[in-house]
N, C-alpha and C. Protein backbone atom coordinates (compact mmCIF):
# COMPACT_ATOMS: atom_id res chain seq x y z
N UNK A 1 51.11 233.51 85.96
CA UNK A 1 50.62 232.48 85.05
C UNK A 1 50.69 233.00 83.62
N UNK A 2 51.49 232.01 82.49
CA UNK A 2 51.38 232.41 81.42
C UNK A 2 49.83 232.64 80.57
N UNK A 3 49.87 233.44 79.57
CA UNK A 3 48.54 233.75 79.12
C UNK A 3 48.29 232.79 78.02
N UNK A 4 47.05 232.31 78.40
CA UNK A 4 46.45 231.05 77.85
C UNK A 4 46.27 231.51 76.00
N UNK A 5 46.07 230.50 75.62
CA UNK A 5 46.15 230.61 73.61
C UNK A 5 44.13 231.20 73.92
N UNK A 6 44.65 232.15 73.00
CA UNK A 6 42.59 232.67 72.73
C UNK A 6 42.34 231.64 71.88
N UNK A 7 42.82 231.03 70.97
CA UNK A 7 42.35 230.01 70.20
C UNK A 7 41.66 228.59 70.83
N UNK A 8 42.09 228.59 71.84
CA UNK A 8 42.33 227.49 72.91
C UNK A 8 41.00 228.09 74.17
N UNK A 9 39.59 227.39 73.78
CA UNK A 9 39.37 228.00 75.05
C UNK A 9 39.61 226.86 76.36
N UNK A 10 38.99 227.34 77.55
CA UNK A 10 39.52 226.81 78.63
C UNK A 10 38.40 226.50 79.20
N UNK A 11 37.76 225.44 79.59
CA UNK A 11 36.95 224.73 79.84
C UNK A 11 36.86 224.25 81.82
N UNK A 12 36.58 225.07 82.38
CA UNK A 12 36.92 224.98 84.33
C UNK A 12 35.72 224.08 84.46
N UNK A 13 36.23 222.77 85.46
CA UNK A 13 35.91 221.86 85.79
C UNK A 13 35.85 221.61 87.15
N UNK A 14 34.43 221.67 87.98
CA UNK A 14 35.09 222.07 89.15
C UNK A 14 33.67 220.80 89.98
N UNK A 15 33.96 219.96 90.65
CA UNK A 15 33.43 218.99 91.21
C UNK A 15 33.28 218.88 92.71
N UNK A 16 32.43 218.41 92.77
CA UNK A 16 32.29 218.27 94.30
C UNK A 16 30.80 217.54 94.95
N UNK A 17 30.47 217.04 96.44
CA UNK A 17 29.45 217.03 96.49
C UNK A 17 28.27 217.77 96.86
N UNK A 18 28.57 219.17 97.29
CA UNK A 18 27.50 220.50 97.12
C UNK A 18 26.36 219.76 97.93
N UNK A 19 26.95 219.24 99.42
CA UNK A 19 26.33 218.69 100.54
C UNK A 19 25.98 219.37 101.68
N UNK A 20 25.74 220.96 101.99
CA UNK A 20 25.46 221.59 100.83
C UNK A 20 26.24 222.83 99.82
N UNK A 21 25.80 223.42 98.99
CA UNK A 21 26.97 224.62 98.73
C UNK A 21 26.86 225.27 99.42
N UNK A 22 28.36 226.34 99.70
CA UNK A 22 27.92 227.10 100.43
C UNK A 22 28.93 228.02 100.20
N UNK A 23 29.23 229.28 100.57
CA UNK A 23 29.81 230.49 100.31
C UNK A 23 31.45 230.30 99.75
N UNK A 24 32.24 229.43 100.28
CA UNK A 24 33.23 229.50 99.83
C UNK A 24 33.26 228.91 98.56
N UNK A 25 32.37 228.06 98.14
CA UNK A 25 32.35 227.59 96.95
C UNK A 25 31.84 228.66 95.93
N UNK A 26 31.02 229.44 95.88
CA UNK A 26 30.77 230.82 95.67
C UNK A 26 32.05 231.32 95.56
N UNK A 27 32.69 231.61 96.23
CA UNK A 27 33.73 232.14 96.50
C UNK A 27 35.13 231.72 95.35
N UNK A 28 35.31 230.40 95.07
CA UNK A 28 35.66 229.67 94.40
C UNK A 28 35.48 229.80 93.05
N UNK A 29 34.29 229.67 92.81
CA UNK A 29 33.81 229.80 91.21
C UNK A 29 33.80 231.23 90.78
N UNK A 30 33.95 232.07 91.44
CA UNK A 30 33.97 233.47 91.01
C UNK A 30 35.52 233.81 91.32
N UNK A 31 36.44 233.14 91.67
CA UNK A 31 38.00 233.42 91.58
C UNK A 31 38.34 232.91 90.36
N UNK A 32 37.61 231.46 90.18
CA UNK A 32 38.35 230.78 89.11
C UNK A 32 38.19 231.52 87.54
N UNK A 33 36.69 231.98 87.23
CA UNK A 33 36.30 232.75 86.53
C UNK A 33 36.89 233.86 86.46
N UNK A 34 37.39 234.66 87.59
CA UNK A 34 38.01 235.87 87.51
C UNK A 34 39.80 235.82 86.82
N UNK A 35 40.44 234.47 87.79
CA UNK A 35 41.71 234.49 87.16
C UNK A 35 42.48 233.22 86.26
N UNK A 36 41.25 232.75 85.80
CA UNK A 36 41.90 231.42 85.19
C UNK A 36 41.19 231.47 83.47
N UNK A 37 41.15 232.40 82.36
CA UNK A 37 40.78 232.69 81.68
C UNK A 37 39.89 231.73 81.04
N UNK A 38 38.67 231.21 81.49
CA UNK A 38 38.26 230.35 81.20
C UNK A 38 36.90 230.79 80.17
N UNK A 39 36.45 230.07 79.56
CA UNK A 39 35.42 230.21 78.26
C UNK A 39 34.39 230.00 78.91
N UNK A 40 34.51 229.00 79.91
CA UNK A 40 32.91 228.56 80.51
C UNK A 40 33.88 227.73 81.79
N UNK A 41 32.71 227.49 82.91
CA UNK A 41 33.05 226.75 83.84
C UNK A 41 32.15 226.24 84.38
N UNK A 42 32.21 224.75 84.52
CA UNK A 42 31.12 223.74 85.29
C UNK A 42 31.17 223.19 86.08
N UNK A 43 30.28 222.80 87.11
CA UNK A 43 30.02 222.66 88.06
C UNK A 43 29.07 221.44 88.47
N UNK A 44 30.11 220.37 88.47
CA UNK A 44 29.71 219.07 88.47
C UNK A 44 28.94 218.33 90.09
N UNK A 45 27.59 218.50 90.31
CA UNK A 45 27.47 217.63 91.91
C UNK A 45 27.17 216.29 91.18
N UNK A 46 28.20 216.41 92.11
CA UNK A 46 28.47 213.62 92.36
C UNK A 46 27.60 213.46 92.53
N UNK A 47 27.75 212.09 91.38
CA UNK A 47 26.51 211.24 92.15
C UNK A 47 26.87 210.56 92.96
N UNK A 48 28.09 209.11 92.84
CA UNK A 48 28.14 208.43 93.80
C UNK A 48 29.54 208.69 94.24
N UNK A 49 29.94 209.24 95.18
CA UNK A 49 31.33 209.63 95.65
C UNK A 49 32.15 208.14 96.11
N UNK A 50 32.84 207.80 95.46
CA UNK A 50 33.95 206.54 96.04
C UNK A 50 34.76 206.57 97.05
N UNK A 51 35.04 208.05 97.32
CA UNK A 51 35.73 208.60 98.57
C UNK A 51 35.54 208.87 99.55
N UNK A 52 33.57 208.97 99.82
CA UNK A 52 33.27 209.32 100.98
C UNK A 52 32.41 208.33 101.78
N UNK A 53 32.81 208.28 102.65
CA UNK A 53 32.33 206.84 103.72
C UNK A 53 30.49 207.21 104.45
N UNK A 54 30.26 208.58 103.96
CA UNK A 54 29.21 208.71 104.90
C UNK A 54 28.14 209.27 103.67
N UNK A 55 26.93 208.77 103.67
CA UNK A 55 25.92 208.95 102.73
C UNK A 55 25.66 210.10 102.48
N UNK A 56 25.47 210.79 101.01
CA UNK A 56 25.28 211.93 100.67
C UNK A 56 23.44 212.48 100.53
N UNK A 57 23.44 213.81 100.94
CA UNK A 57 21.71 213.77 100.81
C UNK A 57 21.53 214.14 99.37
N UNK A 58 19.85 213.37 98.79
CA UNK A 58 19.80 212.93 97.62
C UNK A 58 19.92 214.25 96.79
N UNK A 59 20.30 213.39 95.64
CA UNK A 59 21.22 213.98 94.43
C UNK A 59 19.98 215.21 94.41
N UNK A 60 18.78 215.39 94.24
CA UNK A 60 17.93 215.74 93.68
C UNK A 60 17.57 217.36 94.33
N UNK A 61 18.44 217.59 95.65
CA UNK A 61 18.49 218.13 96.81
C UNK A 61 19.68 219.01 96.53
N UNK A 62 20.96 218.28 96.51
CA UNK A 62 21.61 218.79 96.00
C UNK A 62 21.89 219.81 94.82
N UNK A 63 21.12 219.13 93.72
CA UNK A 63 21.13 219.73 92.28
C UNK A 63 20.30 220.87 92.42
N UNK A 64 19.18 221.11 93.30
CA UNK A 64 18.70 222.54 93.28
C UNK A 64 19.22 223.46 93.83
N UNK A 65 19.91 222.77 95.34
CA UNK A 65 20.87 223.67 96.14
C UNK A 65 22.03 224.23 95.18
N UNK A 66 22.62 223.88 94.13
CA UNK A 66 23.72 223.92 93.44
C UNK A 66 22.84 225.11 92.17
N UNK A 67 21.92 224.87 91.55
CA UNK A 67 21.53 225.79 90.85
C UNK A 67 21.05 226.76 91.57
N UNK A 68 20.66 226.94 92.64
CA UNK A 68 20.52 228.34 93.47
C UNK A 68 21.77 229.26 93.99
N UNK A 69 22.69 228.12 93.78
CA UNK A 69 24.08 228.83 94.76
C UNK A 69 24.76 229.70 93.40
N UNK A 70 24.35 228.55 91.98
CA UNK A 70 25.82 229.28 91.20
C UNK A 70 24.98 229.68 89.73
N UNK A 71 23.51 229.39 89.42
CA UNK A 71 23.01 230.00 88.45
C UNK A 71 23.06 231.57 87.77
N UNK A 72 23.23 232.25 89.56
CA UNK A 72 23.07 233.69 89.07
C UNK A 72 24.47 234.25 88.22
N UNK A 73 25.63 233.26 88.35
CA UNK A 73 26.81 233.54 87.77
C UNK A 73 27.55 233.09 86.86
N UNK A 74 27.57 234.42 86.04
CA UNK A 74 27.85 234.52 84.46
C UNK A 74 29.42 234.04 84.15
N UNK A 75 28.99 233.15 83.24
CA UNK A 75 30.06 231.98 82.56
C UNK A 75 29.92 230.73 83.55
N UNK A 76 29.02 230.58 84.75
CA UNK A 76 28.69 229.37 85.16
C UNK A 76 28.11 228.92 85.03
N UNK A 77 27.86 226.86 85.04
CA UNK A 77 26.74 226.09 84.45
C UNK A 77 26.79 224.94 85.48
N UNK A 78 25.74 224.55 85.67
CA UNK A 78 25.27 223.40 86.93
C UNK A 78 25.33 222.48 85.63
N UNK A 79 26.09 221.09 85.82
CA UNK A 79 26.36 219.97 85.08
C UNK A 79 25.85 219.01 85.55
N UNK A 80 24.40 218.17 85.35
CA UNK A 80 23.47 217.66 86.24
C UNK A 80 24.42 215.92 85.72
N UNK A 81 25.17 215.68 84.98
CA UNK A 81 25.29 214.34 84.66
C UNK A 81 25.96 213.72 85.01
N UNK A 82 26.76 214.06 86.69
CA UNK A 82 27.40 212.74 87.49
C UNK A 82 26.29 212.36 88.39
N UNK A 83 24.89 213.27 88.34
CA UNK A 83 24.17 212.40 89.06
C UNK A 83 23.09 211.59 88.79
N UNK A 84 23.16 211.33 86.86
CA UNK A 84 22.75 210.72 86.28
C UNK A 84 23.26 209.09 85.89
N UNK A 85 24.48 209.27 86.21
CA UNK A 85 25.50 208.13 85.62
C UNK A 85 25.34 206.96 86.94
N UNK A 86 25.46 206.34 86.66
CA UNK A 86 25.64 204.86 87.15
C UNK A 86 26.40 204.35 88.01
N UNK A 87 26.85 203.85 89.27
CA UNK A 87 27.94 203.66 89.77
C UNK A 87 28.86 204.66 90.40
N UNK A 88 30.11 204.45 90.76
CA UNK A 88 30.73 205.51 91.59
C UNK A 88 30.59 206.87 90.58
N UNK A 89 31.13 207.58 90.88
CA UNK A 89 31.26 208.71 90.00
C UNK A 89 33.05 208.99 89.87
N UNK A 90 33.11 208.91 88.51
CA UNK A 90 34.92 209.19 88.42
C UNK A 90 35.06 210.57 87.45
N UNK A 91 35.91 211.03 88.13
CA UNK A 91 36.42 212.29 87.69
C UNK A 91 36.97 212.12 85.96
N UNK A 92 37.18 210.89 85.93
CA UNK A 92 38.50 210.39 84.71
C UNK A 92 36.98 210.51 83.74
N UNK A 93 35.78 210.03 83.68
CA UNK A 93 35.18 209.59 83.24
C UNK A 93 33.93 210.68 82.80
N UNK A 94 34.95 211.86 83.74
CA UNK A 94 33.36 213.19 82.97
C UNK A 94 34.52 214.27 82.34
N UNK A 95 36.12 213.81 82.62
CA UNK A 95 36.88 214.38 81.57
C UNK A 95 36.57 213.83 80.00
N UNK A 96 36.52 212.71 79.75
CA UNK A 96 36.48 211.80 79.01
C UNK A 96 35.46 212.17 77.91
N UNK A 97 34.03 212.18 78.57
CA UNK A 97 33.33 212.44 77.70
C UNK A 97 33.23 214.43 77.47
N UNK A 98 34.07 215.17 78.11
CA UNK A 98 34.08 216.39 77.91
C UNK A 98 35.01 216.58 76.76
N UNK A 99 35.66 215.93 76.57
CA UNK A 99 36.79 215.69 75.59
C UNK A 99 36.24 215.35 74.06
N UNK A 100 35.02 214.24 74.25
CA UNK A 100 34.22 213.85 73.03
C UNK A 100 33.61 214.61 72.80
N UNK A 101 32.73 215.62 73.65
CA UNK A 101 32.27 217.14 73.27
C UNK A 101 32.56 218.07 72.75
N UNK A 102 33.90 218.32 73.56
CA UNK A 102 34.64 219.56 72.73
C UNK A 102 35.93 219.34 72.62
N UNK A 103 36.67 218.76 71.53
CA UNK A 103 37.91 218.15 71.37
C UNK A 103 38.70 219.40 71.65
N UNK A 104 38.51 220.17 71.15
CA UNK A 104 39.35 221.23 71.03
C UNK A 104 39.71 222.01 72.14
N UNK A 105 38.58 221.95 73.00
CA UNK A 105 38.16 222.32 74.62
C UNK A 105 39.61 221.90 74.98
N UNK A 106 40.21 222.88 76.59
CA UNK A 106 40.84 222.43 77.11
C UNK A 106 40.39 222.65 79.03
N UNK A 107 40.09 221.10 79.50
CA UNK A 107 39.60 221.20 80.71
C UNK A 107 40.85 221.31 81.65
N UNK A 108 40.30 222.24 82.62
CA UNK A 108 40.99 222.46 83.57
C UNK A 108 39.96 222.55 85.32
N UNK A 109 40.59 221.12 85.23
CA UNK A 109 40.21 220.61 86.94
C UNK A 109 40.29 221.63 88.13
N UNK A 110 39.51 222.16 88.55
CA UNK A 110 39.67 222.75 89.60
C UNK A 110 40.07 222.17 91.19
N UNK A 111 41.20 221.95 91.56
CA UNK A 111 40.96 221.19 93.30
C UNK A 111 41.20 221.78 94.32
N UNK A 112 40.94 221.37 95.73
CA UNK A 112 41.68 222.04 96.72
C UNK A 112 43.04 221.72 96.80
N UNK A 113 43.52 222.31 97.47
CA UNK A 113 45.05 221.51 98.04
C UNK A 113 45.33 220.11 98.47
N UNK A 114 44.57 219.84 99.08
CA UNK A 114 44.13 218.84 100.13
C UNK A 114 43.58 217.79 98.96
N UNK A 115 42.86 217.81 98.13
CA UNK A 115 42.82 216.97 97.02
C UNK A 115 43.38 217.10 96.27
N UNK A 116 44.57 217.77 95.48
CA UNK A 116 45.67 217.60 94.93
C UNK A 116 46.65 216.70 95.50
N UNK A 117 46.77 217.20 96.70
CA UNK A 117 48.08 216.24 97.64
C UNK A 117 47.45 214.77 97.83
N UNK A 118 45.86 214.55 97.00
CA UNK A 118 45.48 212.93 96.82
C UNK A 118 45.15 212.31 95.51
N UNK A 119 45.84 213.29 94.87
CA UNK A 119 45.48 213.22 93.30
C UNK A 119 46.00 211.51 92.90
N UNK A 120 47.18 211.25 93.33
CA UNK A 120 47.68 210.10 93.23
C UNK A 120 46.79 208.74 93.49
N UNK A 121 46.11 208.93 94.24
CA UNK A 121 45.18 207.96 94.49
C UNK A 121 43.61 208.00 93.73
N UNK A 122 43.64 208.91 92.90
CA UNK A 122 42.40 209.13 91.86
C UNK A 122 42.05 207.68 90.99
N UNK A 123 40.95 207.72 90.91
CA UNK A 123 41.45 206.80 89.57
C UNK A 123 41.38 207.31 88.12
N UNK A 124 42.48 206.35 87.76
CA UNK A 124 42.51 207.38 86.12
C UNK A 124 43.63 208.22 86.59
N UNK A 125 44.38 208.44 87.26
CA UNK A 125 45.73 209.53 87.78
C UNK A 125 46.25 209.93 86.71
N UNK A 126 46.92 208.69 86.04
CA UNK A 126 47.84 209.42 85.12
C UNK A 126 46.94 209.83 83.86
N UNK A 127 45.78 209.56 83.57
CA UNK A 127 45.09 210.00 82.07
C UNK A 127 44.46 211.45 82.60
N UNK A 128 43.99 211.59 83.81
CA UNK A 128 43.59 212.71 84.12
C UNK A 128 44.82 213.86 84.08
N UNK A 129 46.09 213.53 84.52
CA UNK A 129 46.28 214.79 84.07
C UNK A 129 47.04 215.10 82.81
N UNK A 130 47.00 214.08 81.88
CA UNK A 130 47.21 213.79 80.93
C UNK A 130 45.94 214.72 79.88
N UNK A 131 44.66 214.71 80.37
CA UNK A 131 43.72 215.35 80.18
C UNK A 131 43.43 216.70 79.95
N UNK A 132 43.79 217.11 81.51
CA UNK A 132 43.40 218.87 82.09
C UNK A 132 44.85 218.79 82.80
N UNK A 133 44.73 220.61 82.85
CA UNK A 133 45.56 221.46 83.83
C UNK A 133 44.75 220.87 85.13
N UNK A 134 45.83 220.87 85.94
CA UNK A 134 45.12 220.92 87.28
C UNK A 134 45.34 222.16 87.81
N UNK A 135 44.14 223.31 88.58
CA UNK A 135 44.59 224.08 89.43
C UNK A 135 43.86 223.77 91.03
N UNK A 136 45.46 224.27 91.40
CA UNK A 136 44.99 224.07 92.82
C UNK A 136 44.72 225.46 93.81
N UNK A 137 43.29 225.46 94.29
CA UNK A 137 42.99 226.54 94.94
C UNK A 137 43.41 226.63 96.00
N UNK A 138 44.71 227.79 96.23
CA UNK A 138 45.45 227.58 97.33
C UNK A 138 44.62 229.32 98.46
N UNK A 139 44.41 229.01 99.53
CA UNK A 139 43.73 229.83 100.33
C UNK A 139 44.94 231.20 100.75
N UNK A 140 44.73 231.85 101.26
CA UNK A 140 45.04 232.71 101.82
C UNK A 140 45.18 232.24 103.31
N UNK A 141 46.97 232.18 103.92
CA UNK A 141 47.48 231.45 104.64
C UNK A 141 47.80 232.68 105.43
N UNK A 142 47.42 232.29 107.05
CA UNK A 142 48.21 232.73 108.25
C UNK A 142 49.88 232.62 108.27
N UNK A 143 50.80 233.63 109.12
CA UNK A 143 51.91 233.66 108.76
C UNK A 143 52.40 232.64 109.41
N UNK A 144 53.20 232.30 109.01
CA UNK A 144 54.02 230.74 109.70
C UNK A 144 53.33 229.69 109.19
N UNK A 145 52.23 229.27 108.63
CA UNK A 145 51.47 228.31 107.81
C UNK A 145 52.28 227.46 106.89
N UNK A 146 51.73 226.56 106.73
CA UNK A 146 52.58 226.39 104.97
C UNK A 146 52.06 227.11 104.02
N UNK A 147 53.32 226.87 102.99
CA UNK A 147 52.74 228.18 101.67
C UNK A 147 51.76 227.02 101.02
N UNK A 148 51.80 227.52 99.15
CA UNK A 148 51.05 226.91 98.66
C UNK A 148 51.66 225.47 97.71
N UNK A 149 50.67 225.03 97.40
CA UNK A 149 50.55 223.53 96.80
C UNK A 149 52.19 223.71 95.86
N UNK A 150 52.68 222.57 96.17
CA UNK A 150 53.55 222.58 95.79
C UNK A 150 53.79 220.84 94.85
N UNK A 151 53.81 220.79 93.40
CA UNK A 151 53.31 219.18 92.67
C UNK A 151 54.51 218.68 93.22
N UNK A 152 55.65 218.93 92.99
CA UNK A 152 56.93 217.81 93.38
C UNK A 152 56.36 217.17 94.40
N UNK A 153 55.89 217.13 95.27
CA UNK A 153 55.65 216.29 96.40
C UNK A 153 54.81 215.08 95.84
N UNK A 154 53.99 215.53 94.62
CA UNK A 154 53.11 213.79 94.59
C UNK A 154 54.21 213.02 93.93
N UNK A 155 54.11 212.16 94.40
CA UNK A 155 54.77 210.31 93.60
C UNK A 155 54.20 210.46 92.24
N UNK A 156 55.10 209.80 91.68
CA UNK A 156 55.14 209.85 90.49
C UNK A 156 54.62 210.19 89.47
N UNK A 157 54.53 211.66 89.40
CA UNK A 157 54.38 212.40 89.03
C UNK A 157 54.26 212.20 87.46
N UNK A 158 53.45 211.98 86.50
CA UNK A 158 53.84 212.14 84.94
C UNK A 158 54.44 213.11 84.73
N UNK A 159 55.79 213.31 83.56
CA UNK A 159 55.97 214.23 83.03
C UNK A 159 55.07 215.09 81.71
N UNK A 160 54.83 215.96 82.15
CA UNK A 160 54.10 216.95 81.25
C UNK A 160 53.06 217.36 82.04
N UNK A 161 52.63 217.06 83.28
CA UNK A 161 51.61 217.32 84.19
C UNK A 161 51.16 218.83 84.42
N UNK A 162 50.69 219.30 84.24
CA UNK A 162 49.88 220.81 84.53
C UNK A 162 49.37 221.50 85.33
N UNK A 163 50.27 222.00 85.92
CA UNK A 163 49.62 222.86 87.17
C UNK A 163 49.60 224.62 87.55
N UNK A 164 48.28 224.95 87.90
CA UNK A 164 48.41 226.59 87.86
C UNK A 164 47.26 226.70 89.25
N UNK A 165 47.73 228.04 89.63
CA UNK A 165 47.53 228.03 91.04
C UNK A 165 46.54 229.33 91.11
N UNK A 166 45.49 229.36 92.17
CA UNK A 166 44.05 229.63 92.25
C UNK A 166 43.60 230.22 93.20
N UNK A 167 44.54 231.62 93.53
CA UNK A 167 43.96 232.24 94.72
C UNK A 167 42.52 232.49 95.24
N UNK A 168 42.55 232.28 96.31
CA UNK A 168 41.21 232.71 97.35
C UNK A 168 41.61 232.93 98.47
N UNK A 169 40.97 233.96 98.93
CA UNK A 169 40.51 234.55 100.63
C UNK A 169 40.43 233.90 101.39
N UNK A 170 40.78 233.78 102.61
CA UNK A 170 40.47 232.51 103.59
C UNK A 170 39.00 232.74 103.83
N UNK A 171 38.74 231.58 104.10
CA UNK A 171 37.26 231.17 104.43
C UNK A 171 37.08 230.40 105.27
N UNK A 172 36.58 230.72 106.57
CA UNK A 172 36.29 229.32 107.67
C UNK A 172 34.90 228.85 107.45
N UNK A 173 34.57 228.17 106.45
CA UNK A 173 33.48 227.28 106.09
C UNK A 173 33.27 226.00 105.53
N UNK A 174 33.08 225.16 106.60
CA UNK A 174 32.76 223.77 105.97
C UNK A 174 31.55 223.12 106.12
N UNK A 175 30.86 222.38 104.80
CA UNK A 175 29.98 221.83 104.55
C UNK A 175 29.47 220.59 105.89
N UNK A 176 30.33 220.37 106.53
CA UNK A 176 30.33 219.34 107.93
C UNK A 176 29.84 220.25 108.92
N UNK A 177 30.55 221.38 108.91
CA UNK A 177 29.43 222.47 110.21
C UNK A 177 28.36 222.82 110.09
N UNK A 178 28.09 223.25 108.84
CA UNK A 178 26.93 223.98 108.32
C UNK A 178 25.76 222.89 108.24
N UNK A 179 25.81 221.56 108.19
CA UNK A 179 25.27 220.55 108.47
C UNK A 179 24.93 220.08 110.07
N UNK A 180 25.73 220.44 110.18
CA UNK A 180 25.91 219.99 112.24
C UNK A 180 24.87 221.33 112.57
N UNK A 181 25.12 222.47 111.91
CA UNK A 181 24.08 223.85 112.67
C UNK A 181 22.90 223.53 111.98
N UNK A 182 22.63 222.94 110.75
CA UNK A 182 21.11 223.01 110.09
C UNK A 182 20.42 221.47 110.98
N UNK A 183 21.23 220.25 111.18
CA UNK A 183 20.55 219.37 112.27
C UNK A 183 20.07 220.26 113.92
N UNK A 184 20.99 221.44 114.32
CA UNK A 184 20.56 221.84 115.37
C UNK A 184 18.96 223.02 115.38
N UNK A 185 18.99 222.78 114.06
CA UNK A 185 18.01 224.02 113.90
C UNK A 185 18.84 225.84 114.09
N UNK A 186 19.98 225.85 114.11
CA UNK A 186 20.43 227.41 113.46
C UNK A 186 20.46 228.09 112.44
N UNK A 187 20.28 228.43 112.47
CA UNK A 187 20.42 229.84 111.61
C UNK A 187 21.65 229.72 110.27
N UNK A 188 21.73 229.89 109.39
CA UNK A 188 22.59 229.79 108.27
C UNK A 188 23.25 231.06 107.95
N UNK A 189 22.99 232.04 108.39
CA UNK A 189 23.58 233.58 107.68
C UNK A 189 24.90 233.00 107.66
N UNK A 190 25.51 233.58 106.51
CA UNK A 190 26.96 234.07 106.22
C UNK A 190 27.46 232.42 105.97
N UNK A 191 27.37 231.77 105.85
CA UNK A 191 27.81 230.17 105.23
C UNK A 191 27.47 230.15 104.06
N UNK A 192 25.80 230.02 103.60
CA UNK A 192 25.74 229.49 102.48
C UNK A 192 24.43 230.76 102.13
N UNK A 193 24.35 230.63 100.48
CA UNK A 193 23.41 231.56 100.16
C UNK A 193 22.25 231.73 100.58
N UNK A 194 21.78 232.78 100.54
CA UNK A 194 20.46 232.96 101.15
C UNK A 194 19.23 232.34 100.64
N UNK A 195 19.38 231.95 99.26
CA UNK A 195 18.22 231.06 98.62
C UNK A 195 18.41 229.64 98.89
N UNK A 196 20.26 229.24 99.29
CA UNK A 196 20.06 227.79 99.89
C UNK A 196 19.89 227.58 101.33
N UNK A 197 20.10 228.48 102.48
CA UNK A 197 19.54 228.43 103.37
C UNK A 197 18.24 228.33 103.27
N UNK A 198 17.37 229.24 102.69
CA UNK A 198 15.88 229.30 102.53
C UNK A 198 15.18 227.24 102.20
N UNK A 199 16.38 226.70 101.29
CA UNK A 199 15.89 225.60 100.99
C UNK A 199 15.66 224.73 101.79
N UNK A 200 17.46 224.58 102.41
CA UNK A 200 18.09 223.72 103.29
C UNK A 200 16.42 223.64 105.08
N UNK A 201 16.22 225.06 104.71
CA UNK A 201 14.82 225.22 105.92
C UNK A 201 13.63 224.35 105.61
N UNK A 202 13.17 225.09 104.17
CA UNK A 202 12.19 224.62 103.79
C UNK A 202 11.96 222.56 104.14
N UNK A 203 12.92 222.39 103.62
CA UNK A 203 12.81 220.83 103.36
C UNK A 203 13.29 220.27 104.52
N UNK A 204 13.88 221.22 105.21
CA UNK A 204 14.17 220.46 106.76
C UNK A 204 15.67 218.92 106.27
N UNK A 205 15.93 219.82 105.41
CA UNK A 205 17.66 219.30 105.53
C UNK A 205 18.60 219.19 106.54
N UNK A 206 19.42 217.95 106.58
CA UNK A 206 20.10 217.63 107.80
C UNK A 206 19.07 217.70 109.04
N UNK A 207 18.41 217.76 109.38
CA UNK A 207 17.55 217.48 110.55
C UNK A 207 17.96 216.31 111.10
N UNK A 208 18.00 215.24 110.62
CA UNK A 208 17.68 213.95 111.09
C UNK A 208 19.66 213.42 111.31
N UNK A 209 20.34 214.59 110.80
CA UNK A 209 21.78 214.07 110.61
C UNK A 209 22.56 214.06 112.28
């Protein structure tokens, strides 16, 4: 990856619904910080996800789980205002006003693979990456796998589009298991942090899921 302008800082934008956080996202924000020369990086939990068909637990739940997971880490910031805003929550629309903040700022979207290869169906597609770099956090692949994110494949593609790529470690952790074990009453080690396990207990999260 070419080396970014120092004049130019770099603004990491990294979204999700932190349903709950949990280690790989950790994992994530301390790669992106490590190799994507960024000035600061935030850490947006949704309010109303347009994409996801199954109800999220409340914002309010989330937002502490999210400041326990990523407070302790330096150049990171919990961005409480997609779960302040109104209506779905659009990605196009917290570039937008990051832009009226810091003109000079340059955001760079953090995604998985798997939401890159749906970038096309965003809304706002073409202003978003008209916006930010997109990087896509490509995992650490078994041999014979596919490699990594590769943009030619999305449809129509704008020219001038931005893409830089975001190693991480494989990680077998998803926010859907770790939910399925906290409704069974297990144990959390090694998924998610130890202060959001402690929470996810306390309040008797996912129980009822």
């Amino acid at each position: 990856m070419a080396l970014a302008d120092p004049a130019v800082p770099r603004l990491g934008v990294f979204g999700g619904a932190f349903d709950p956080p949990h280690l790989a996202h950790v994992a994530l924000v301390q790669a992106a910080l490590a190799q994507l020369q960024l000035s600061e990086l935030r850490i947006f939990p949704t309010g109303q996800a347009w994409h996801k068909a199954r109800r999220l637990s409340a914002a309010e739940d989330r937002l502490a789980m999210a400041h326990l997971a990523f407070d302790g880490i330096a150049g990171a910031r919990v961005d409480e205002r997609e779960t302040l805003r109104p209506g779905p929550t659009y990605t196009l629309d917290t570039l937008r006003e990051l832009k009226r903040e810091q003109p000079l700022a340059q955001p760079v979207l953090i995604v998985g693979a798997d939401q890159a290869l749906a970038l096309p169906s965003w809304h706002g597609f073409e202003e978003i990456l008209a916006i930010a770099i997109i990087s896509v956090a490509n995992r650490a692949q078994a041999t014979g796998s596919s490699g990594p994110f590769d943009p030619g494949v999305l449809p129509n593609l704008p020219s001038g589009a931005r893409f830089e790529p975001l190693e991480l470690p494989s990680m077998d952790v998803s926010a859907t298991d770790i939910r399925a074990r906290a409704a069974r009453g297990e144990a959390l080690g090694g998924l998610v942090p130890p202060a959001v396990a402690r929470y996810i207990d306390k309040h008797l999260l996912y129980r009822s899921a």
